[in-house]
C-alpha atoms as a PDB file:
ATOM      1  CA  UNK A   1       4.582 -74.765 -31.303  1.00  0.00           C
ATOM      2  CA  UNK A   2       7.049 -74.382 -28.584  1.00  0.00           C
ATOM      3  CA  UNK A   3       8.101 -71.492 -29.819  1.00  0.00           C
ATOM      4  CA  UNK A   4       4.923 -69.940 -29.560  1.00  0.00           C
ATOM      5  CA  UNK A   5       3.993 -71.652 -26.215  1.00  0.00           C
ATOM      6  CA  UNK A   6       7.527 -70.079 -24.927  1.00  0.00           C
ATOM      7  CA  UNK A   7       6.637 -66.793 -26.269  1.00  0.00           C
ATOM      8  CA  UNK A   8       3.555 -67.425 -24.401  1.00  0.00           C
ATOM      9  CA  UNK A   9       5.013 -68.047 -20.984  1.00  0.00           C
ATOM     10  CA  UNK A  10       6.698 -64.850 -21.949  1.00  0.00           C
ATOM     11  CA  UNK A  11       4.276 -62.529 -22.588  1.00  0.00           C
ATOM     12  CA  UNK A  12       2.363 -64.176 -19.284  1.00  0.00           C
ATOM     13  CA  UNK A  13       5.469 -63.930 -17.170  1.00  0.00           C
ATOM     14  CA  UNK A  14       5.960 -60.416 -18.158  1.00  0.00           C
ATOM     15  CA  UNK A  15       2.375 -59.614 -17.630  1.00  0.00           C
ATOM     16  CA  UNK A  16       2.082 -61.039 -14.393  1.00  0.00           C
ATOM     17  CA  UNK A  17       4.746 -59.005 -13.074  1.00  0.00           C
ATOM     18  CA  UNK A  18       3.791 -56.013 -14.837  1.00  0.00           C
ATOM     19  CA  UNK A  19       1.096 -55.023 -12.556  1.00  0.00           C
ATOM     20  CA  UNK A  20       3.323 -55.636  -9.453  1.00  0.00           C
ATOM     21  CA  UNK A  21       6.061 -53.628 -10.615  1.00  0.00           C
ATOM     22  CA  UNK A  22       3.422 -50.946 -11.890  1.00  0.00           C
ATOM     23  CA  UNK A  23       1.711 -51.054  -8.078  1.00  0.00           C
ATOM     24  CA  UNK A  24       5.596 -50.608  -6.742  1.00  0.00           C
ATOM     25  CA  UNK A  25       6.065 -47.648  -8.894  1.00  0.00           C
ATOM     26  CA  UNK A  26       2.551 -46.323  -8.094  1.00  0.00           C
ATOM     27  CA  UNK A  27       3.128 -46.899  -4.645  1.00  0.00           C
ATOM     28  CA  UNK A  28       6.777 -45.550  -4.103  1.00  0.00           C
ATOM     29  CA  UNK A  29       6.059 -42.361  -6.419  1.00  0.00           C
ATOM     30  CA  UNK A  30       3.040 -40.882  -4.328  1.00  0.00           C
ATOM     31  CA  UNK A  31       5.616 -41.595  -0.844  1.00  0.00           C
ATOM     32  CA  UNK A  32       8.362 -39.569  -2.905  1.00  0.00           C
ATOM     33  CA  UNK A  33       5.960 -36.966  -3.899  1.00  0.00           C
ATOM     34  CA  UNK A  34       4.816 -36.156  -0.513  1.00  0.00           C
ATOM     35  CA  UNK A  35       8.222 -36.498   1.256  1.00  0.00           C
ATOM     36  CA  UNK A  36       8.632 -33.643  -1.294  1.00  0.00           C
ATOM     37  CA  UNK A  37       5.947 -31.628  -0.609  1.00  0.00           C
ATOM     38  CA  UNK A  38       6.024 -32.113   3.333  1.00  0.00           C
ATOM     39  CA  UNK A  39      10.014 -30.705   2.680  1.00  0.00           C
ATOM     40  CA  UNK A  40       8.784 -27.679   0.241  1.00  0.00           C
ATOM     41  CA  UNK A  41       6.103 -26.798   3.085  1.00  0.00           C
ATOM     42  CA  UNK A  42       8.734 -26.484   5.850  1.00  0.00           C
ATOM     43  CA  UNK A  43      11.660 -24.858   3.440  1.00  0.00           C
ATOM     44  CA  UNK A  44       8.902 -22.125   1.859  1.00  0.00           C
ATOM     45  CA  UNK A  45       7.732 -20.706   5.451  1.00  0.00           C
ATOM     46  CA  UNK A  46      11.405 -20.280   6.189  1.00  0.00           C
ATOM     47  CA  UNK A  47      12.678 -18.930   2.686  1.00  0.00           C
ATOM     48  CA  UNK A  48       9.596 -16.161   2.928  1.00  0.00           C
ATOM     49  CA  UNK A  49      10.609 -15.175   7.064  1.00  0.00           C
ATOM     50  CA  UNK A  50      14.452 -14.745   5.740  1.00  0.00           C
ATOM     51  CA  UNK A  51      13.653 -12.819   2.710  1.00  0.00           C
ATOM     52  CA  UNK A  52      11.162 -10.672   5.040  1.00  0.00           C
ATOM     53  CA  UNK A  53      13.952 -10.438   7.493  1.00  0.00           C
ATOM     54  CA  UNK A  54      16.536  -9.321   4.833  1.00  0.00           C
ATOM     55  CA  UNK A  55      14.270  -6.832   2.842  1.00  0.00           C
ATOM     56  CA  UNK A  56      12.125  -5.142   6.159  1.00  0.00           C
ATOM     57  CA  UNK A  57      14.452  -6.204   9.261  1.00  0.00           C
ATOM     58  CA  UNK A  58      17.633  -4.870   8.215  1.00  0.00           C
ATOM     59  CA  UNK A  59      16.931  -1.176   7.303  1.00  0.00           C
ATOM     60  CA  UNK A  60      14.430  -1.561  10.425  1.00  0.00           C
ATOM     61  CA  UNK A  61      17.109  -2.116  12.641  1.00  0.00           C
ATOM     62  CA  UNK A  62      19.910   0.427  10.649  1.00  0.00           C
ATOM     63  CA  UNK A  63      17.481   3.061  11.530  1.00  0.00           C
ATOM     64  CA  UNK A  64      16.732   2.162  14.810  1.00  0.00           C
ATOM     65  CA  UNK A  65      20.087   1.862  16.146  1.00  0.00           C
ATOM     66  CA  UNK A  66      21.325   4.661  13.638  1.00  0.00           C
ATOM     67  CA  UNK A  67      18.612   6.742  15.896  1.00  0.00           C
ATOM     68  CA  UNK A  68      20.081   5.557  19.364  1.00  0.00           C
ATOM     69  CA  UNK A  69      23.122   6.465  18.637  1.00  0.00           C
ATOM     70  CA  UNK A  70      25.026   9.786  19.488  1.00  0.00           C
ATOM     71  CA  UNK A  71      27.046  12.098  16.822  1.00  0.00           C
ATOM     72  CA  UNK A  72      30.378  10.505  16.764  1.00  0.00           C
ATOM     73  CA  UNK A  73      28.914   6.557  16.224  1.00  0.00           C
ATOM     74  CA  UNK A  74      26.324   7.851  13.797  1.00  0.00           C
ATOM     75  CA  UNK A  75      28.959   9.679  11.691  1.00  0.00           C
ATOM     76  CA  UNK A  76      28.833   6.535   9.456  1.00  0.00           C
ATOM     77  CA  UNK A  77      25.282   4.633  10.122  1.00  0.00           C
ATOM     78  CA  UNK A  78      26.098   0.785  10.416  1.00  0.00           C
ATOM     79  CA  UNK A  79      24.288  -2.193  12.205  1.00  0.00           C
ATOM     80  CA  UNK A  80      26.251  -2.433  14.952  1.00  0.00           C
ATOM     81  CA  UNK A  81      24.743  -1.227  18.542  1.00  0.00           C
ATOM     82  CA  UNK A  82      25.352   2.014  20.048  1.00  0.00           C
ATOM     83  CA  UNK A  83      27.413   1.753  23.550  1.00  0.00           C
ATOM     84  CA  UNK A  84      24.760   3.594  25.110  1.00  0.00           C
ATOM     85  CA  UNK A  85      21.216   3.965  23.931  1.00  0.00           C
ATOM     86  CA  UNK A  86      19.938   8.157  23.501  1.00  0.00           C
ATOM     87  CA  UNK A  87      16.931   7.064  21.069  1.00  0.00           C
ATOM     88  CA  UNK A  88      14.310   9.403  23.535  1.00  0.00           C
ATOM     89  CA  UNK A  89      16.734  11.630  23.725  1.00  0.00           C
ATOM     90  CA  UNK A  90      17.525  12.257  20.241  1.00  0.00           C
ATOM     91  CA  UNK A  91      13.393  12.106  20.003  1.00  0.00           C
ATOM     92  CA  UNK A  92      13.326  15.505  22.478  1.00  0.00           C
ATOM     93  CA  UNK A  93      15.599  16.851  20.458  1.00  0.00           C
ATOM     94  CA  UNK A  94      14.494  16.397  17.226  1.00  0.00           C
ATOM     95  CA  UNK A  95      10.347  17.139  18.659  1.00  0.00           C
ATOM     96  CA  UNK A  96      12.104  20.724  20.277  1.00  0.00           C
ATOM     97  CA  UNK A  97      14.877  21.847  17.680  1.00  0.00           C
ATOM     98  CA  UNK A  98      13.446  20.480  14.547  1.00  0.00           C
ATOM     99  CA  UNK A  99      10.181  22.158  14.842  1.00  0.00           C
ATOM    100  CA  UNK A 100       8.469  18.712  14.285  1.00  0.00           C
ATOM    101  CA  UNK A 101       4.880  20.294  15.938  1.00  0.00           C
ATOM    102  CA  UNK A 102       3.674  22.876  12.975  1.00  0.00           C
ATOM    103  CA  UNK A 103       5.072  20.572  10.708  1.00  0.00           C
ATOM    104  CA  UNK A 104       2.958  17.808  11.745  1.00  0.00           C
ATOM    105  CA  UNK A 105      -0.679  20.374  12.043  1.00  0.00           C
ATOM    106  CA  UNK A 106       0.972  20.848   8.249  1.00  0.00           C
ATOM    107  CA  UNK A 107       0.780  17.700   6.902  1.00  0.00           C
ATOM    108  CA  UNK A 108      -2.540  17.120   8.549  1.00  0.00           C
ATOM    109  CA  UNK A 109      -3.532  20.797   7.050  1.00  0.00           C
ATOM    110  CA  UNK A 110      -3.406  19.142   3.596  1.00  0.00           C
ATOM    111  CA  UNK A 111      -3.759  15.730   4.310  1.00  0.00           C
ATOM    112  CA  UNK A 112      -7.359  15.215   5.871  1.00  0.00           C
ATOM    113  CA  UNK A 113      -9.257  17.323   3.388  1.00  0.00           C
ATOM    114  CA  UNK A 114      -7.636  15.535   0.616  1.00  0.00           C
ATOM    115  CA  UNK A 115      -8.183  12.153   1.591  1.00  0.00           C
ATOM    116  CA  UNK A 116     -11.963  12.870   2.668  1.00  0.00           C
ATOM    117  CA  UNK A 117     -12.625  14.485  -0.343  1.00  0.00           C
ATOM    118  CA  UNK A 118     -10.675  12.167  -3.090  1.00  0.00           C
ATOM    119  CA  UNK A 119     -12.416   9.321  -1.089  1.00  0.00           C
ATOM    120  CA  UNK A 120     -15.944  11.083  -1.226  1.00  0.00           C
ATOM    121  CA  UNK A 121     -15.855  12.207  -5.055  1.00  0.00           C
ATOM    122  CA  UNK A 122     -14.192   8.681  -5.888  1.00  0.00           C
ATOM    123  CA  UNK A 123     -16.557   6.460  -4.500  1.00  0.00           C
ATOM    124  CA  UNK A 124     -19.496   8.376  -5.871  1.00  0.00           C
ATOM    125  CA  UNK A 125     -17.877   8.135  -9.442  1.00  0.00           C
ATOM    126  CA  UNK A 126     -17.138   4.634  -8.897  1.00  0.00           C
ATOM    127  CA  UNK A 127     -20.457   3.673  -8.083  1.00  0.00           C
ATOM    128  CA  UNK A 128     -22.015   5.190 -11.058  1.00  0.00           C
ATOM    129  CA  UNK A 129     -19.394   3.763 -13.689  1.00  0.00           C
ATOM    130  CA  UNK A 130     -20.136   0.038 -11.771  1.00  0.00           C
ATOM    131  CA  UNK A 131     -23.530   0.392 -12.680  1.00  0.00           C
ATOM    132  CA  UNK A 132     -24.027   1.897 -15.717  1.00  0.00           C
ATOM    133  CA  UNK A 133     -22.827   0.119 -18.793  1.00  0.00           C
ATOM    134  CA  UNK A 134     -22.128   1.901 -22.006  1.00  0.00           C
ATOM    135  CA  UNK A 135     -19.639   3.295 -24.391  1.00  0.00           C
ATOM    136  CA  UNK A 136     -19.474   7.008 -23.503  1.00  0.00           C
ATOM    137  CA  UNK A 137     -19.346   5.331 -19.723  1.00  0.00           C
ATOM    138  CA  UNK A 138     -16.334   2.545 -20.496  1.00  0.00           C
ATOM    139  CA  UNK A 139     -14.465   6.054 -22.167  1.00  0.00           C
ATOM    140  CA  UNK A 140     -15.243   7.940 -19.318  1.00  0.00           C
ATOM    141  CA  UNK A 141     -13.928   5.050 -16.706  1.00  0.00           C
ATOM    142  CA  UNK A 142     -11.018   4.692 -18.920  1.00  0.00           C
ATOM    143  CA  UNK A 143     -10.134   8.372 -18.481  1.00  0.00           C
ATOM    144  CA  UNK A 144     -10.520   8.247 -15.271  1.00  0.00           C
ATOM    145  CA  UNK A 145      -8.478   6.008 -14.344  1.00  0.00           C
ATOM    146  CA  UNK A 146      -5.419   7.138 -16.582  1.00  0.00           C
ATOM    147  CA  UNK A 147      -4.140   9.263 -13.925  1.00  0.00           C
ATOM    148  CA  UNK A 148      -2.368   5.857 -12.512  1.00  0.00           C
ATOM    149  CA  UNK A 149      -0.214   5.451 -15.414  1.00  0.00           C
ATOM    150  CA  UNK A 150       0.251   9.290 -17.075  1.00  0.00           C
ATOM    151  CA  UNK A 151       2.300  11.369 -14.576  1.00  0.00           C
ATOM    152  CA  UNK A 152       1.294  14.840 -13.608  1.00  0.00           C
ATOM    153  CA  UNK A 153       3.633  17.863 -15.055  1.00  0.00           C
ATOM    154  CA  UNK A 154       4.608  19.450 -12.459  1.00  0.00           C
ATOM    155  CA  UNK A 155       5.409  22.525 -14.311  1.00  0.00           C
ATOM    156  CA  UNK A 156       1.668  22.718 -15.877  1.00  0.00           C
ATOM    157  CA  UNK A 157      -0.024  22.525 -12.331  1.00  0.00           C
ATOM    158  CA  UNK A 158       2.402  25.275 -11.002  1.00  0.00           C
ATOM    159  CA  UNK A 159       1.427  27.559 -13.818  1.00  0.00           C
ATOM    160  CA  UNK A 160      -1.852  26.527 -13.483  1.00  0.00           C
ATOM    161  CA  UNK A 161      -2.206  27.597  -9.562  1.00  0.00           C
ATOM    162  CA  UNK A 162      -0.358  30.461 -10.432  1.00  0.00           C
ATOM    163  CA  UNK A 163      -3.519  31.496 -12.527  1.00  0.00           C
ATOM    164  CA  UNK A 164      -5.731  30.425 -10.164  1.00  0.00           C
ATOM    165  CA  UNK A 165      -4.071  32.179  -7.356  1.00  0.00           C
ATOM    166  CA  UNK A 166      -3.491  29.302  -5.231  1.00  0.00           C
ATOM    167  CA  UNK A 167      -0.093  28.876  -5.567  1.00  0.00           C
ATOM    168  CA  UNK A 168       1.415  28.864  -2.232  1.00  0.00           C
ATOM    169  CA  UNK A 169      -1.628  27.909  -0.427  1.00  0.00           C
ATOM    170  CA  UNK A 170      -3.158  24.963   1.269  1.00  0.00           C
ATOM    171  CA  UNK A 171      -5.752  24.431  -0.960  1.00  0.00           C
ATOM    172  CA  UNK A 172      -3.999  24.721  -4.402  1.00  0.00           C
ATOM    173  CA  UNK A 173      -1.465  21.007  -2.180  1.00  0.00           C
ATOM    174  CA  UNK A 174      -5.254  19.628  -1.605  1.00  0.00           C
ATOM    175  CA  UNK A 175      -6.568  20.319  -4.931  1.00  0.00           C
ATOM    176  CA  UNK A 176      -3.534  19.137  -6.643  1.00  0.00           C
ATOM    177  CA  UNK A 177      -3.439  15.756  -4.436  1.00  0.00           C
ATOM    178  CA  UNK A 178      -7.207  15.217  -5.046  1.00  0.00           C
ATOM    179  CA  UNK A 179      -6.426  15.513  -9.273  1.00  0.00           C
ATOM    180  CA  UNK A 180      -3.593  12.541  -8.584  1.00  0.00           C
ATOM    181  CA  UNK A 181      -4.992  10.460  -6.596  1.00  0.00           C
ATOM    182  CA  UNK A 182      -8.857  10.323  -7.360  1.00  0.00           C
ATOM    183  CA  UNK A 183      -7.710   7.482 -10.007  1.00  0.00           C
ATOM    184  CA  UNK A 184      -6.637   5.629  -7.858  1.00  0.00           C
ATOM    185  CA  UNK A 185      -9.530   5.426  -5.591  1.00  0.00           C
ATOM    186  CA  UNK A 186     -12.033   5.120  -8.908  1.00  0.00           C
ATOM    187  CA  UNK A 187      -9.811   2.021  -9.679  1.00  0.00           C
ATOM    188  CA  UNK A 188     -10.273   0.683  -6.324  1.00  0.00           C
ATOM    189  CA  UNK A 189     -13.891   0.579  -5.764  1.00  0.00           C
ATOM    190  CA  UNK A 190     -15.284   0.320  -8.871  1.00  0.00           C
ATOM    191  CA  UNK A 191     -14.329  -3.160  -8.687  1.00  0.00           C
ATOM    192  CA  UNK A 192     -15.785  -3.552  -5.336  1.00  0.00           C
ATOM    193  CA  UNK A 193     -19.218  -2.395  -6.133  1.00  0.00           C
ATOM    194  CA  UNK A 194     -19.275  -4.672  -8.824  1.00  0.00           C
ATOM    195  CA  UNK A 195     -19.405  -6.995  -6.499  1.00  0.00           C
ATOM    196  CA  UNK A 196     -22.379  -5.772  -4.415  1.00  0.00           C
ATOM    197  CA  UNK A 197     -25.837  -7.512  -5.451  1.00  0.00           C
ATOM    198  CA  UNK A 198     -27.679  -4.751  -7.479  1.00  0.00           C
ATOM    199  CA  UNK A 199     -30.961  -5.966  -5.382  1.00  0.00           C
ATOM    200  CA  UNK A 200     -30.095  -3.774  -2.432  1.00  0.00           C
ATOM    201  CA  UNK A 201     -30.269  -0.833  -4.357  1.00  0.00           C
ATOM    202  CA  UNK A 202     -33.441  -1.854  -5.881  1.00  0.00           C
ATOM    203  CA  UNK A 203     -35.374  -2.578  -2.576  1.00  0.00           C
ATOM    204  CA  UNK A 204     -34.205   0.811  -1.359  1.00  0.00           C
ATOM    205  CA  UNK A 205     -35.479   2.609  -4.133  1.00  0.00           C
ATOM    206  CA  UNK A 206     -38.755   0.897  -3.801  1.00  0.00           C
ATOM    207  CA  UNK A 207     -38.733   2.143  -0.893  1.00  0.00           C
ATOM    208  CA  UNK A 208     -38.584   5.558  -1.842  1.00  0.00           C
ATOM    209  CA  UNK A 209     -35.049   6.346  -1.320  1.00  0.00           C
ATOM    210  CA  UNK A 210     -33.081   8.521  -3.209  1.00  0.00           C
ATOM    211  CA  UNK A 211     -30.376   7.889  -5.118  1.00  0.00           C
ATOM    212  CA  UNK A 212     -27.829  10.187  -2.209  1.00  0.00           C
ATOM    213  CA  UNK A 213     -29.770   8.049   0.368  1.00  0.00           C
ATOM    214  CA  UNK A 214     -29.065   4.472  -1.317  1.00  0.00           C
ATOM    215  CA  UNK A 215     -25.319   5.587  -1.322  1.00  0.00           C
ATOM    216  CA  UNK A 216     -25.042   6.867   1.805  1.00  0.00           C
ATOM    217  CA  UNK A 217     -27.163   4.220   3.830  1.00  0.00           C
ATOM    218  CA  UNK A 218     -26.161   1.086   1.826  1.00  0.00           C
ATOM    219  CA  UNK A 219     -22.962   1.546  -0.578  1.00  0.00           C
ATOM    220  CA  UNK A 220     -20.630   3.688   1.801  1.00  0.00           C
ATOM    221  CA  UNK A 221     -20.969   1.504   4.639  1.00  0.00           C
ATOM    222  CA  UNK A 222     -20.651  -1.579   2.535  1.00  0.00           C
ATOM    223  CA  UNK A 223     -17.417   0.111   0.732  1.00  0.00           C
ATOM    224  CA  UNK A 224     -15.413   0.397   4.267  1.00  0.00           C
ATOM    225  CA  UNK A 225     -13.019  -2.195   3.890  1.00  0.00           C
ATOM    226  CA  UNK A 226     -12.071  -1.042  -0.141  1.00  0.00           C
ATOM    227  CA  UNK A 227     -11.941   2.809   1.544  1.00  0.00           C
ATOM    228  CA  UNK A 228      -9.667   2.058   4.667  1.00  0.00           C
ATOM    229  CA  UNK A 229      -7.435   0.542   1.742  1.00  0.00           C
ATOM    230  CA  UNK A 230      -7.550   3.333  -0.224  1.00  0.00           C
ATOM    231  CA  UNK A 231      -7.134   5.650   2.904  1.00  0.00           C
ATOM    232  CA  UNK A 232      -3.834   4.118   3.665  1.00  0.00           C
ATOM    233  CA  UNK A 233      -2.156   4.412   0.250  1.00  0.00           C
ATOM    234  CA  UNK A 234      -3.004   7.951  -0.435  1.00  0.00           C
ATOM    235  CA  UNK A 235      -2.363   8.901   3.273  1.00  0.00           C
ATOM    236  CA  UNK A 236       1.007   7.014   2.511  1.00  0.00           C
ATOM    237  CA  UNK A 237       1.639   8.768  -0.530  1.00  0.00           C
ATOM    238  CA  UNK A 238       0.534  12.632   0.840  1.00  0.00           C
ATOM    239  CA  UNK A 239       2.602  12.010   4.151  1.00  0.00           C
ATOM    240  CA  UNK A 240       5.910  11.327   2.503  1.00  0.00           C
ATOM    241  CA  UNK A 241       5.416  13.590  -0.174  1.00  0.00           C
ATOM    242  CA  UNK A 242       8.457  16.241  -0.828  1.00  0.00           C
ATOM    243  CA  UNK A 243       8.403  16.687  -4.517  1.00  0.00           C
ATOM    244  CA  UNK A 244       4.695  18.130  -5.032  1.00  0.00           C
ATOM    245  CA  UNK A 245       4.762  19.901  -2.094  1.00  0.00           C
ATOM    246  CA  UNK A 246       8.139  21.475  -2.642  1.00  0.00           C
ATOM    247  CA  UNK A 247       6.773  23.275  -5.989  1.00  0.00           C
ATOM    248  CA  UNK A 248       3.477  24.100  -4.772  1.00  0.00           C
ATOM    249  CA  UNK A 249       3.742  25.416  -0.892  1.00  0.00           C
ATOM    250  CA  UNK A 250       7.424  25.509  -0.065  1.00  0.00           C
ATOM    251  CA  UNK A 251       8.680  28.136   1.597  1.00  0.00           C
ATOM    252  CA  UNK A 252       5.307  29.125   2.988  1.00  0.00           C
ATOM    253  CA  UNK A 253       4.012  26.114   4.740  1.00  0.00           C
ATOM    254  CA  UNK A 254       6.240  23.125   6.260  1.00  0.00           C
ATOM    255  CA  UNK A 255       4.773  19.633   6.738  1.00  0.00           C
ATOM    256  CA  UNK A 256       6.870  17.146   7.701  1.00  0.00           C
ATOM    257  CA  UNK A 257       8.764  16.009   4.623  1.00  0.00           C
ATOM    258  CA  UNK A 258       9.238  19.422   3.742  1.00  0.00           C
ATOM    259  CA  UNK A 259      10.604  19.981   7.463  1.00  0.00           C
ATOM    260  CA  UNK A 260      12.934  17.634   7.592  1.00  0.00           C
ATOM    261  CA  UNK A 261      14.602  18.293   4.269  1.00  0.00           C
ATOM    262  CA  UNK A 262      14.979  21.884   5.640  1.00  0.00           C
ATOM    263  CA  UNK A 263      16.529  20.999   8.650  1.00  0.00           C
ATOM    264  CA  UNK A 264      18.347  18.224   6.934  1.00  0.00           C
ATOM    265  CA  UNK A 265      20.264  20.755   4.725  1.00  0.00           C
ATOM    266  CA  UNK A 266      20.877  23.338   8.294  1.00  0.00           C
ATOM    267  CA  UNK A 267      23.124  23.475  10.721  1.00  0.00           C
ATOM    268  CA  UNK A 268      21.388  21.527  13.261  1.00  0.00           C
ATOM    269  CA  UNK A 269      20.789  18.406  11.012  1.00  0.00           C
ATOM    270  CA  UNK A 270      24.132  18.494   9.129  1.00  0.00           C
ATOM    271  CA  UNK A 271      26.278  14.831   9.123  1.00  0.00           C
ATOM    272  CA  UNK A 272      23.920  14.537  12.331  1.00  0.00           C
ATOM    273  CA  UNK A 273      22.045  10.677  11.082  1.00  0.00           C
ATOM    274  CA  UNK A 274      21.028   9.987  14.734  1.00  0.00           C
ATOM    275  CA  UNK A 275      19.103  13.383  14.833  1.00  0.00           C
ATOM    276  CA  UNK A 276      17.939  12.456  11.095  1.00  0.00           C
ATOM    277  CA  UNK A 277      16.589   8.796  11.429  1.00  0.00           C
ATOM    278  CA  UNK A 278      15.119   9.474  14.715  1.00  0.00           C
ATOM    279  CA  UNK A 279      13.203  12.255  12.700  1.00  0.00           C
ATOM    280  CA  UNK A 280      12.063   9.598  10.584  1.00  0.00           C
ATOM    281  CA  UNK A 281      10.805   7.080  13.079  1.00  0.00           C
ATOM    282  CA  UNK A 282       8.495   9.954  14.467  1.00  0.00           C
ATOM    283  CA  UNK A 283       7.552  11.169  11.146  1.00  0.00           C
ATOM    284  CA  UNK A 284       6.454   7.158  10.041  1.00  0.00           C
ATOM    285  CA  UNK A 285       4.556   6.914  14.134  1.00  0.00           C
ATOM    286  CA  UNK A 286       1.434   7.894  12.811  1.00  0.00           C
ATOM    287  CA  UNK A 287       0.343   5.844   9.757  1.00  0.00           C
ATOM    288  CA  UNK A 288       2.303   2.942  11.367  1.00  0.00           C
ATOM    289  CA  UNK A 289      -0.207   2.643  14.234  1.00  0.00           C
ATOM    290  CA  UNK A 290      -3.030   3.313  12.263  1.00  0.00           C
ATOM    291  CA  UNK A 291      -1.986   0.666   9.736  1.00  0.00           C
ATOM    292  CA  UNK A 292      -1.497  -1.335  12.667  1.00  0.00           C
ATOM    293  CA  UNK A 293      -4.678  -0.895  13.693  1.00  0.00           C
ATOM    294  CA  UNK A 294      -6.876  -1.274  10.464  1.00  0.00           C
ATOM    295  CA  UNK A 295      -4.569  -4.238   9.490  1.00  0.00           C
ATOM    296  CA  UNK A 296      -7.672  -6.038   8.467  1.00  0.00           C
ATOM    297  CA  UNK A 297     -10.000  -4.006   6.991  1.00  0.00           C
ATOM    298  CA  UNK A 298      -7.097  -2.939   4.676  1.00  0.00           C
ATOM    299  CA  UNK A 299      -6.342  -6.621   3.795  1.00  0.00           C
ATOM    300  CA  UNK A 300     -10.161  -7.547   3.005  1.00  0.00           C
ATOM    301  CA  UNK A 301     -10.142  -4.543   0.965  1.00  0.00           C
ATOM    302  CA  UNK A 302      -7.383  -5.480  -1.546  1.00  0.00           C
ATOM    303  CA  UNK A 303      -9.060  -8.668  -2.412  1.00  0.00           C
ATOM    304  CA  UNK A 304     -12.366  -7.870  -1.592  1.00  0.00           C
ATOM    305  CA  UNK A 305     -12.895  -6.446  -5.309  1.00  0.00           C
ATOM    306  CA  UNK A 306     -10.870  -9.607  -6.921  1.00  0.00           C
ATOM    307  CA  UNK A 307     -13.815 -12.453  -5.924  1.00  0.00           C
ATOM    308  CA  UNK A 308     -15.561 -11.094  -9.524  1.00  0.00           C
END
């Protein structure tokens, strides 16, 4: 009997302080936690600005101060500053010597039709494969947007222009960059129209609108943000591009990669980095401001077509 009235007092005892050591531990974990995540909020911010710094800042500032620098510091490009600063300098002579005027008309030669019409033909596609739902259609979509992943031979579309007669020309670069890059802009929006209530379409065509009038009065505008996106990467891809155009127009019309690997290889360019990188800070002006500028639209465009 004692024993079991001890055991008792035991189990009682031990119960009764149970609950206060479980509210301690409740009450001391949840301060822990947070001191943990009030540390992780303040250490994240700062790991993502110095690995930012690290990856963007430092070949930022390498070409910038490889570009204010003369000949002699230049010889071997490093961080350090130049003892006196020639960047606008080095920009007249790169914008006089290197030619950097045709070569920019150049790039916008093939550029601008090839974005307007990759943009044009892929939206329309895209808006058809959103909305129509079938077999032949999911093959079709599935085909189309292949081009991402298979790369294009080269040696095939050289032949091929060469058959067409448009090797060498303008519009063989624009055709060629429409072929690559109209997946990419079918992958884009097809996603984002998706997203847009079929009803609009519907009232319009009550209306008596055609089916060219309900895209270009109610998809296209609606498709902006998606289409700035789009804009950027394939005016990213076309502006830098060396390889394509190299093979297809070389020799008879410079843009600016072209240009610069020319004048890279001459006399005027040789061992010269300052003359080089301040080449490439002109040559990366352009979509930088307008990036700059349609900052926004490009961002809502991105994840626009992820909310489905």
């Amino acid at each position: 009997m004692t024993l079991t009235t001890d055991s008792t007092r035991a189990i009682v005892t031990r119960g009764g302080d149970g609950p206060r050591s479980a509210r301690r531990t409740r009450t001391d974990l949840p301060e822990g936690r947070g001191r943990r995540l009030h540390l992780g909020r303040i250490v994240q911010p700062v790991v993502a600005v110095l690995t930012a710094v690290l990856l963007l800042g430092i070949p930022f500032w390498l070409v910038i101060v490889t570009a204010s620098k003369n000949q002699a510091e230049a010889l071997n490009p490093n961080l350090s500053l130049p003892t006196e600063w020639q960047l606008f300098d080095n920009f007249a002579t790169v914008f006089t010597d290197g030619k950097m005027l045709p070569a920019f008309f150049g790039s916008l030669l093939v550029m601008v039709p090839s974005v307007l019409g990759v943009l044009v033909l892929g939206a329309m596609a895209a808006w058809v494969l959103a909305r129509r739902s079938s077999r032949a259609l999911a093959i079709v979509y599935a085909l189309a947007i292949s081009g991402i992943v298979l790369p294009p031979a080269v040696v095939t579309i050289v032949l091929l222009l060469r058959q067409l007669g448009l090797a060498g020309t303008p519009i063989g670069m624009i055709c060629v960059y429409m072929g690559m890059y109209l997946s990419t802009v079918i992958f884009f929006v097809t996603g984002f129209v998706r997203t847009i209530p079929p009803e609009l379409e519907e009232a319009a065509r009550v209306d008596g609108a055609s089916p060219v009038r309900v895209f270009v009065t109610i998809i296209l505008p609606l498709l902006m943000p998606v289409l700035a996106t789009a804009t950027i990467l394939i005016c990213l891809y076309i502006w830098n591009d060396v390889f394509y155009a190299l093979f297809v127009v070389g020799g008879r019309l410079d843009t600016l990669p072209l240009n610069l690997y020319q004048v890279a290889s001459s006399g005027l360019y040789l061992q010269n980095w300052h003359l080089i990188f301040a080449y490439i800070i002109l040559m990366s002006l352009p979509l930088l401001i307008t990036f700059m500028i349609a900052q926004r639209k490009i961002i809502s465009g991105i994840t626009g077509g992820a909310v489905k």
